[in-house]
Protein backbone atom coordinates (compact mmCIF):
# COMPACT_ATOMS: atom_id res chain seq x y z
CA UNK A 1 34.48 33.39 27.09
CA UNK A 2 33.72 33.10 23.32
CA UNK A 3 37.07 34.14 21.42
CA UNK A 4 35.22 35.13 18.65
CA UNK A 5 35.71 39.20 17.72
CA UNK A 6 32.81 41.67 18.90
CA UNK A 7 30.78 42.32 15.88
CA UNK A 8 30.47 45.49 13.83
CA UNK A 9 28.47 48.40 14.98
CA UNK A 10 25.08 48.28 12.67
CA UNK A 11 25.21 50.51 9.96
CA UNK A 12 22.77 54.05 9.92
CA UNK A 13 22.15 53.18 14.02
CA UNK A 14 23.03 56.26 16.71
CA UNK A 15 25.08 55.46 19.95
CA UNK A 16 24.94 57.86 22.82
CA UNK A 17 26.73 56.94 25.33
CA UNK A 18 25.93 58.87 28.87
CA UNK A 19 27.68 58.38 32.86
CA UNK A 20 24.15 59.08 34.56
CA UNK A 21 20.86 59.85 33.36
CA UNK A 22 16.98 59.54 35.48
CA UNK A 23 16.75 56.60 32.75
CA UNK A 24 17.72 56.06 29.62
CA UNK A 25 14.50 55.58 28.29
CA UNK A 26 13.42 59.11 29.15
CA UNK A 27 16.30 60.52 27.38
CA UNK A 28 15.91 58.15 24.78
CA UNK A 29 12.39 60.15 24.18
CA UNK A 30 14.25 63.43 24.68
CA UNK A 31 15.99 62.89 21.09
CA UNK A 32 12.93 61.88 18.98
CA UNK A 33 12.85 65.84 17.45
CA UNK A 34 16.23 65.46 15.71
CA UNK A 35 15.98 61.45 15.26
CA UNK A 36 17.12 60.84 11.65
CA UNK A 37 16.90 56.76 12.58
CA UNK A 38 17.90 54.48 15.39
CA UNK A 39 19.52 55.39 18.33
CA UNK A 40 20.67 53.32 21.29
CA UNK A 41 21.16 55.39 24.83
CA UNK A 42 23.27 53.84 27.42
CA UNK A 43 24.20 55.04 31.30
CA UNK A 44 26.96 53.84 33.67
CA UNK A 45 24.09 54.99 36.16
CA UNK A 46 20.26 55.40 36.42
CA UNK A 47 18.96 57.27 39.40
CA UNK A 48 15.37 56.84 38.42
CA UNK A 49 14.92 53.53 36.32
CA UNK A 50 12.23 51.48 36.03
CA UNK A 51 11.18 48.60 35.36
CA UNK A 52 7.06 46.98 34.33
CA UNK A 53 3.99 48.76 35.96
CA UNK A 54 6.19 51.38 36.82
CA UNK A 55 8.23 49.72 39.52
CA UNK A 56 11.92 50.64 40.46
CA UNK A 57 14.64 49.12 38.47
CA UNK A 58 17.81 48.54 40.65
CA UNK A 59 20.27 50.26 39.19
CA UNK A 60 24.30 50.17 40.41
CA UNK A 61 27.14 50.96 37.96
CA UNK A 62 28.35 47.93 35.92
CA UNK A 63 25.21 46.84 35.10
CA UNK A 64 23.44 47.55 31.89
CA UNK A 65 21.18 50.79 31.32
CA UNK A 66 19.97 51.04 28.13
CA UNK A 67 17.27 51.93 25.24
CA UNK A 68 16.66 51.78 22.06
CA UNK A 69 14.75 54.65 20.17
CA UNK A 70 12.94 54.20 16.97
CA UNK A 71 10.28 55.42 14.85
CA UNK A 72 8.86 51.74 13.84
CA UNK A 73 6.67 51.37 10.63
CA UNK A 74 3.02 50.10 10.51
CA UNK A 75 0.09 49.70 13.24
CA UNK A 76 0.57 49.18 17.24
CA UNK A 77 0.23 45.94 17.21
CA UNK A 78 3.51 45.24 15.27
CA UNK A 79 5.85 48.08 17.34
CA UNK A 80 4.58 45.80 20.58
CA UNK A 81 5.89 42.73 18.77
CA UNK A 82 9.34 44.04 18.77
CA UNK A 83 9.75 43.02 22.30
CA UNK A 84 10.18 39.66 20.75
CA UNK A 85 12.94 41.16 18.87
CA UNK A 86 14.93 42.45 21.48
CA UNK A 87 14.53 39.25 23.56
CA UNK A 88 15.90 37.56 20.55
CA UNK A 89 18.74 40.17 20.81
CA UNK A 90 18.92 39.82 24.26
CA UNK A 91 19.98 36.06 23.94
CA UNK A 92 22.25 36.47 20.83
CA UNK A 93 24.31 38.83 23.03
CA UNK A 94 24.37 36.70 25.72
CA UNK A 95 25.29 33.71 24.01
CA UNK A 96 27.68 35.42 21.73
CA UNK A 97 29.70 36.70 24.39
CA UNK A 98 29.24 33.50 27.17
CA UNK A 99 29.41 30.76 24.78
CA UNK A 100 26.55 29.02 26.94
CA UNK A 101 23.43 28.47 24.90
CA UNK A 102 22.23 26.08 26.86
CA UNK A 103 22.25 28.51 30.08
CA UNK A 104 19.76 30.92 28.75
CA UNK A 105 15.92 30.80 28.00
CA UNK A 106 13.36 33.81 27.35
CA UNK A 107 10.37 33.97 29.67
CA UNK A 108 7.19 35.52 28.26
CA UNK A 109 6.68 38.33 28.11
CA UNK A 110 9.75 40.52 28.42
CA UNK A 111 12.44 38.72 30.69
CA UNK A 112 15.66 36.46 29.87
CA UNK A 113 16.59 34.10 31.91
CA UNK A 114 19.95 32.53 33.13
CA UNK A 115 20.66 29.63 34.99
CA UNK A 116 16.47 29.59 35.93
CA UNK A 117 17.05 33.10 37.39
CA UNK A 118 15.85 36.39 35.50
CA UNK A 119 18.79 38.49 34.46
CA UNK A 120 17.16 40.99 32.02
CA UNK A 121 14.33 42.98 31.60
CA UNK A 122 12.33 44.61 28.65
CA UNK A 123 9.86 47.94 28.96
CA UNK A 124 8.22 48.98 25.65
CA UNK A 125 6.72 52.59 25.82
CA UNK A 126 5.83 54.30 22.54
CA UNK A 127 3.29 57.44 21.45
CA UNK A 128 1.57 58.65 18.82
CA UNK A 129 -1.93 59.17 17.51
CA UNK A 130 -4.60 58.70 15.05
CA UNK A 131 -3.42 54.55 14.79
CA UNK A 132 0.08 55.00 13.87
CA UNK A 133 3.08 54.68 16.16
CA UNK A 134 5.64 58.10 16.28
CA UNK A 135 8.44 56.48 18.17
CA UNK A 136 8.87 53.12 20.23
CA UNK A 137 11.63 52.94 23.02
CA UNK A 138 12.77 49.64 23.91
CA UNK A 139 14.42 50.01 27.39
CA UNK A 140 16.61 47.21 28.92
CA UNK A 141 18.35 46.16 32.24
CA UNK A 142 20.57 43.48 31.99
CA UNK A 143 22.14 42.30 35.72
CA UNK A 144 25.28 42.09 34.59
CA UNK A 145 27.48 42.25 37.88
CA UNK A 146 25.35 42.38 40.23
CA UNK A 147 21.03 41.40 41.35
CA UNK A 148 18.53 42.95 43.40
CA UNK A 149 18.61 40.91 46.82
CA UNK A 150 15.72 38.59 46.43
CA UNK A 151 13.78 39.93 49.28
CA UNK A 152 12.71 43.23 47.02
CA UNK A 153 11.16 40.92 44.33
CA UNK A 154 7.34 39.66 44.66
CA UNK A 155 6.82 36.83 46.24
CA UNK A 156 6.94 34.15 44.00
CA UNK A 157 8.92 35.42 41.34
CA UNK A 158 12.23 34.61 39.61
CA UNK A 159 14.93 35.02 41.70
CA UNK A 160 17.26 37.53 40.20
CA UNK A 161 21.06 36.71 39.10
CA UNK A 162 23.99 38.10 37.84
CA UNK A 163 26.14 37.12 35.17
CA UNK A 164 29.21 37.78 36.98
CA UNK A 165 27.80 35.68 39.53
CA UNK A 166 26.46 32.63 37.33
CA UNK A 167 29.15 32.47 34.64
CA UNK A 168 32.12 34.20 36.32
CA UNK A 169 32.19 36.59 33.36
CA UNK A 170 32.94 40.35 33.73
CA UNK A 171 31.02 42.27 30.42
CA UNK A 172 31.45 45.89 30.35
CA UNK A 173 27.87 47.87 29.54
CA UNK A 174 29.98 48.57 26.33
CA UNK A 175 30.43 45.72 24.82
CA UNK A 176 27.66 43.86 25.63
CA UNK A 177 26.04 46.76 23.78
CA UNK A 178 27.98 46.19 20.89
CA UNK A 179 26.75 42.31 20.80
CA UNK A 180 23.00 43.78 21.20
CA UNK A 181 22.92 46.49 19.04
CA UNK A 182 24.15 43.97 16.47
CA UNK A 183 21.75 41.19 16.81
CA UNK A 184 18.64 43.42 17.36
CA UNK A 185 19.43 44.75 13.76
CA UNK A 186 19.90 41.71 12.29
CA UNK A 187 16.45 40.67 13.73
CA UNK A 188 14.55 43.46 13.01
CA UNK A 189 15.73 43.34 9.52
CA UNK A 190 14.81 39.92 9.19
CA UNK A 191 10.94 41.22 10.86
CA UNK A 192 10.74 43.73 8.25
CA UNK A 193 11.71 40.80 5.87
CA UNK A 194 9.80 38.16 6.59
CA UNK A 195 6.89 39.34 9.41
CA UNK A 196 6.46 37.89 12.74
CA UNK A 197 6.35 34.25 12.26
CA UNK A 198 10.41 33.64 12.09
CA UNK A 199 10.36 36.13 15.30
CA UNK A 200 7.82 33.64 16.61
CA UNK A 201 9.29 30.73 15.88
CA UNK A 202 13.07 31.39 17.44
CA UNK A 203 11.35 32.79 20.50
CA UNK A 204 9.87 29.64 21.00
CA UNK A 205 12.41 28.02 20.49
CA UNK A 206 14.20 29.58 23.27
CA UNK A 207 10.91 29.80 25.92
CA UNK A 208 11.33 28.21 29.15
CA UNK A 209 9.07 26.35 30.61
CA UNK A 210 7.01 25.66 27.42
CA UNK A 211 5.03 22.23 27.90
CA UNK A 212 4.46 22.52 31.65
CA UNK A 213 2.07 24.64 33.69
CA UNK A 214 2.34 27.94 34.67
CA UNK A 215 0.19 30.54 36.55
CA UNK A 216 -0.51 33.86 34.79
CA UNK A 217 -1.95 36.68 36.37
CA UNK A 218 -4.03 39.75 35.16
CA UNK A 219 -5.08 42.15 37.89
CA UNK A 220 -6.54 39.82 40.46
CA UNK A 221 -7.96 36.91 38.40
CA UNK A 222 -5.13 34.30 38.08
CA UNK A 223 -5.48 31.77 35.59
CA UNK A 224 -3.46 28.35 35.70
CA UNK A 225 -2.89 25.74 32.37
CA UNK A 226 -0.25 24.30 30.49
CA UNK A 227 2.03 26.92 28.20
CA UNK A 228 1.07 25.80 24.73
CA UNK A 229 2.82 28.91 22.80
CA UNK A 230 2.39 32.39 21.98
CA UNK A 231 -0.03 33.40 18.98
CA UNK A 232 0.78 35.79 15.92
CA UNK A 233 -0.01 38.81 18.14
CA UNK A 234 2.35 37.70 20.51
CA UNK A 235 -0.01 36.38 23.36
CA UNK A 236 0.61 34.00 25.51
CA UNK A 237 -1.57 30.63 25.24
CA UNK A 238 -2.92 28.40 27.93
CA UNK A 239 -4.01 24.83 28.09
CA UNK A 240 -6.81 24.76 30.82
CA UNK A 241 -8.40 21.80 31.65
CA UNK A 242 -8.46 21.00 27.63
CA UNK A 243 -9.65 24.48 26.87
CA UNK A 244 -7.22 26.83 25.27
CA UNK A 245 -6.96 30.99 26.12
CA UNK A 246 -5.12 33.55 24.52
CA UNK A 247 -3.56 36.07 27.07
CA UNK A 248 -2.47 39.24 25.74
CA UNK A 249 -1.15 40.40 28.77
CA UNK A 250 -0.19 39.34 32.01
CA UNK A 251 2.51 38.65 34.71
CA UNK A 252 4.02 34.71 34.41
CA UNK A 253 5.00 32.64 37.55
CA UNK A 254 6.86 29.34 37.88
């Protein structure tokens, strides 16, 4: 484990810290009336989390439950982006607190990966109206002890791990919050800073499976090419048979 010492709590940023909750990102929209900036929500215990397209998010104690609530500035489009951000996060903490770079990748659009094997999620849900955004929550799972048996994933999908199970690391939910809270600041400062292209860039960086081919699906239609890169809005971009397609959204197999 990386001796280095956790890092500092980010300045003007909430912590509520809960035993059980439904989910944390449903509280986490519970305290947008009295939100004077961000706040992070995290549960020993969900009892009704979930994960993309509203499926059921495993959820036994030890793991991590949590969300991030913010009131983000500018148009949709750039909230969205910010689940580039908390991948980024997402590996910092990981690495930070493993001392394995090398172990983790980020699979687009909203999963990290460890060892090949998916051990966090992202959901982004926000509101508002007339074009602007009045709060973004930024919920994430992270298997940190234990993974859903792979029979209850799709067919096809990344096999989930642990990262008791791959490293032989025990992380508490409260310090690997610590190590996230910290590096999501330090990216999103750096967003506000600079834009999306550093964001861009270091995800990249850090994509698996960039340069071969991949399947991604939308709906029914399934489309199959080469993963080029993502775009400046954050799609993902095919090579197919020479001809290249920007794909907003959709789900990504191996």
């Amino acid at each position: 484990m990386s001796g280095n010492a956790d890092p500092v709590w980010p300045e003007g940023v909430a912590r509520h810290a809960l035993d059980t909750v439904d989910s944390t990102n449903a509280y986490a929209l519970s305290l947008m009336p009295g939100l004077t900036g961000p706040a992070w929500v995290i549960a020993g215990e969900q009892t009704a989390g979930r994960g993309r397209r509203g499926r059921p998010w495993s959820s036994p104690r030890g793991n991590f439950y949590g969300s991030l609530v913010m009131r983000p500035e500018g148009p949709p489009e750039m909230a969205a982006l910010r689940s580039f951000i908390a991948a980024l996060a997402l590996y910092d903490a990981c690495v930070g607190l493993t001392d394995l770079p090398g172990a983790f990748a980020l699979k687009w659009p909203n999963d990290v990966l460890l060892n090949g094997g998916k051990l966090a999620g992202i959901l982004l849900e926000s509101g508002g109206a007339g074009g602007r955004v009045s709060h973004l929550i930024i919920g994430i799972g992270v298997n940190l002890i234990g993974a859903p048996p792979v029979e209850a994933v799709e067919p096809g999908a990344v096999t989930p791990v642990s990262l008791l199970a791959e490293t032989g690391l025990r992380i508490t939910p409260e310090r690997f919050l610590t190590h996230l809270a910290a590096a999501f600041a330090v990216w999103e400062a750096r967003f506000q800073a600079e834009g999306f292209a550093p964001i861009r860039a270091a995800w990249l960086d850090r994509a698996a499976r960039r340069g071969e081919r991949i399947r991604a699906r939308t709906g029914t239609a399934e489309r199959h090419g080469i993963f080029e890169t993502i775009d400046d809005s954050g799609a993902l971009v095919l090579n197919i048979d020479g001809r290249r397609e920007a794909i907003p959204a959709a789900e990504v197999f191996f």
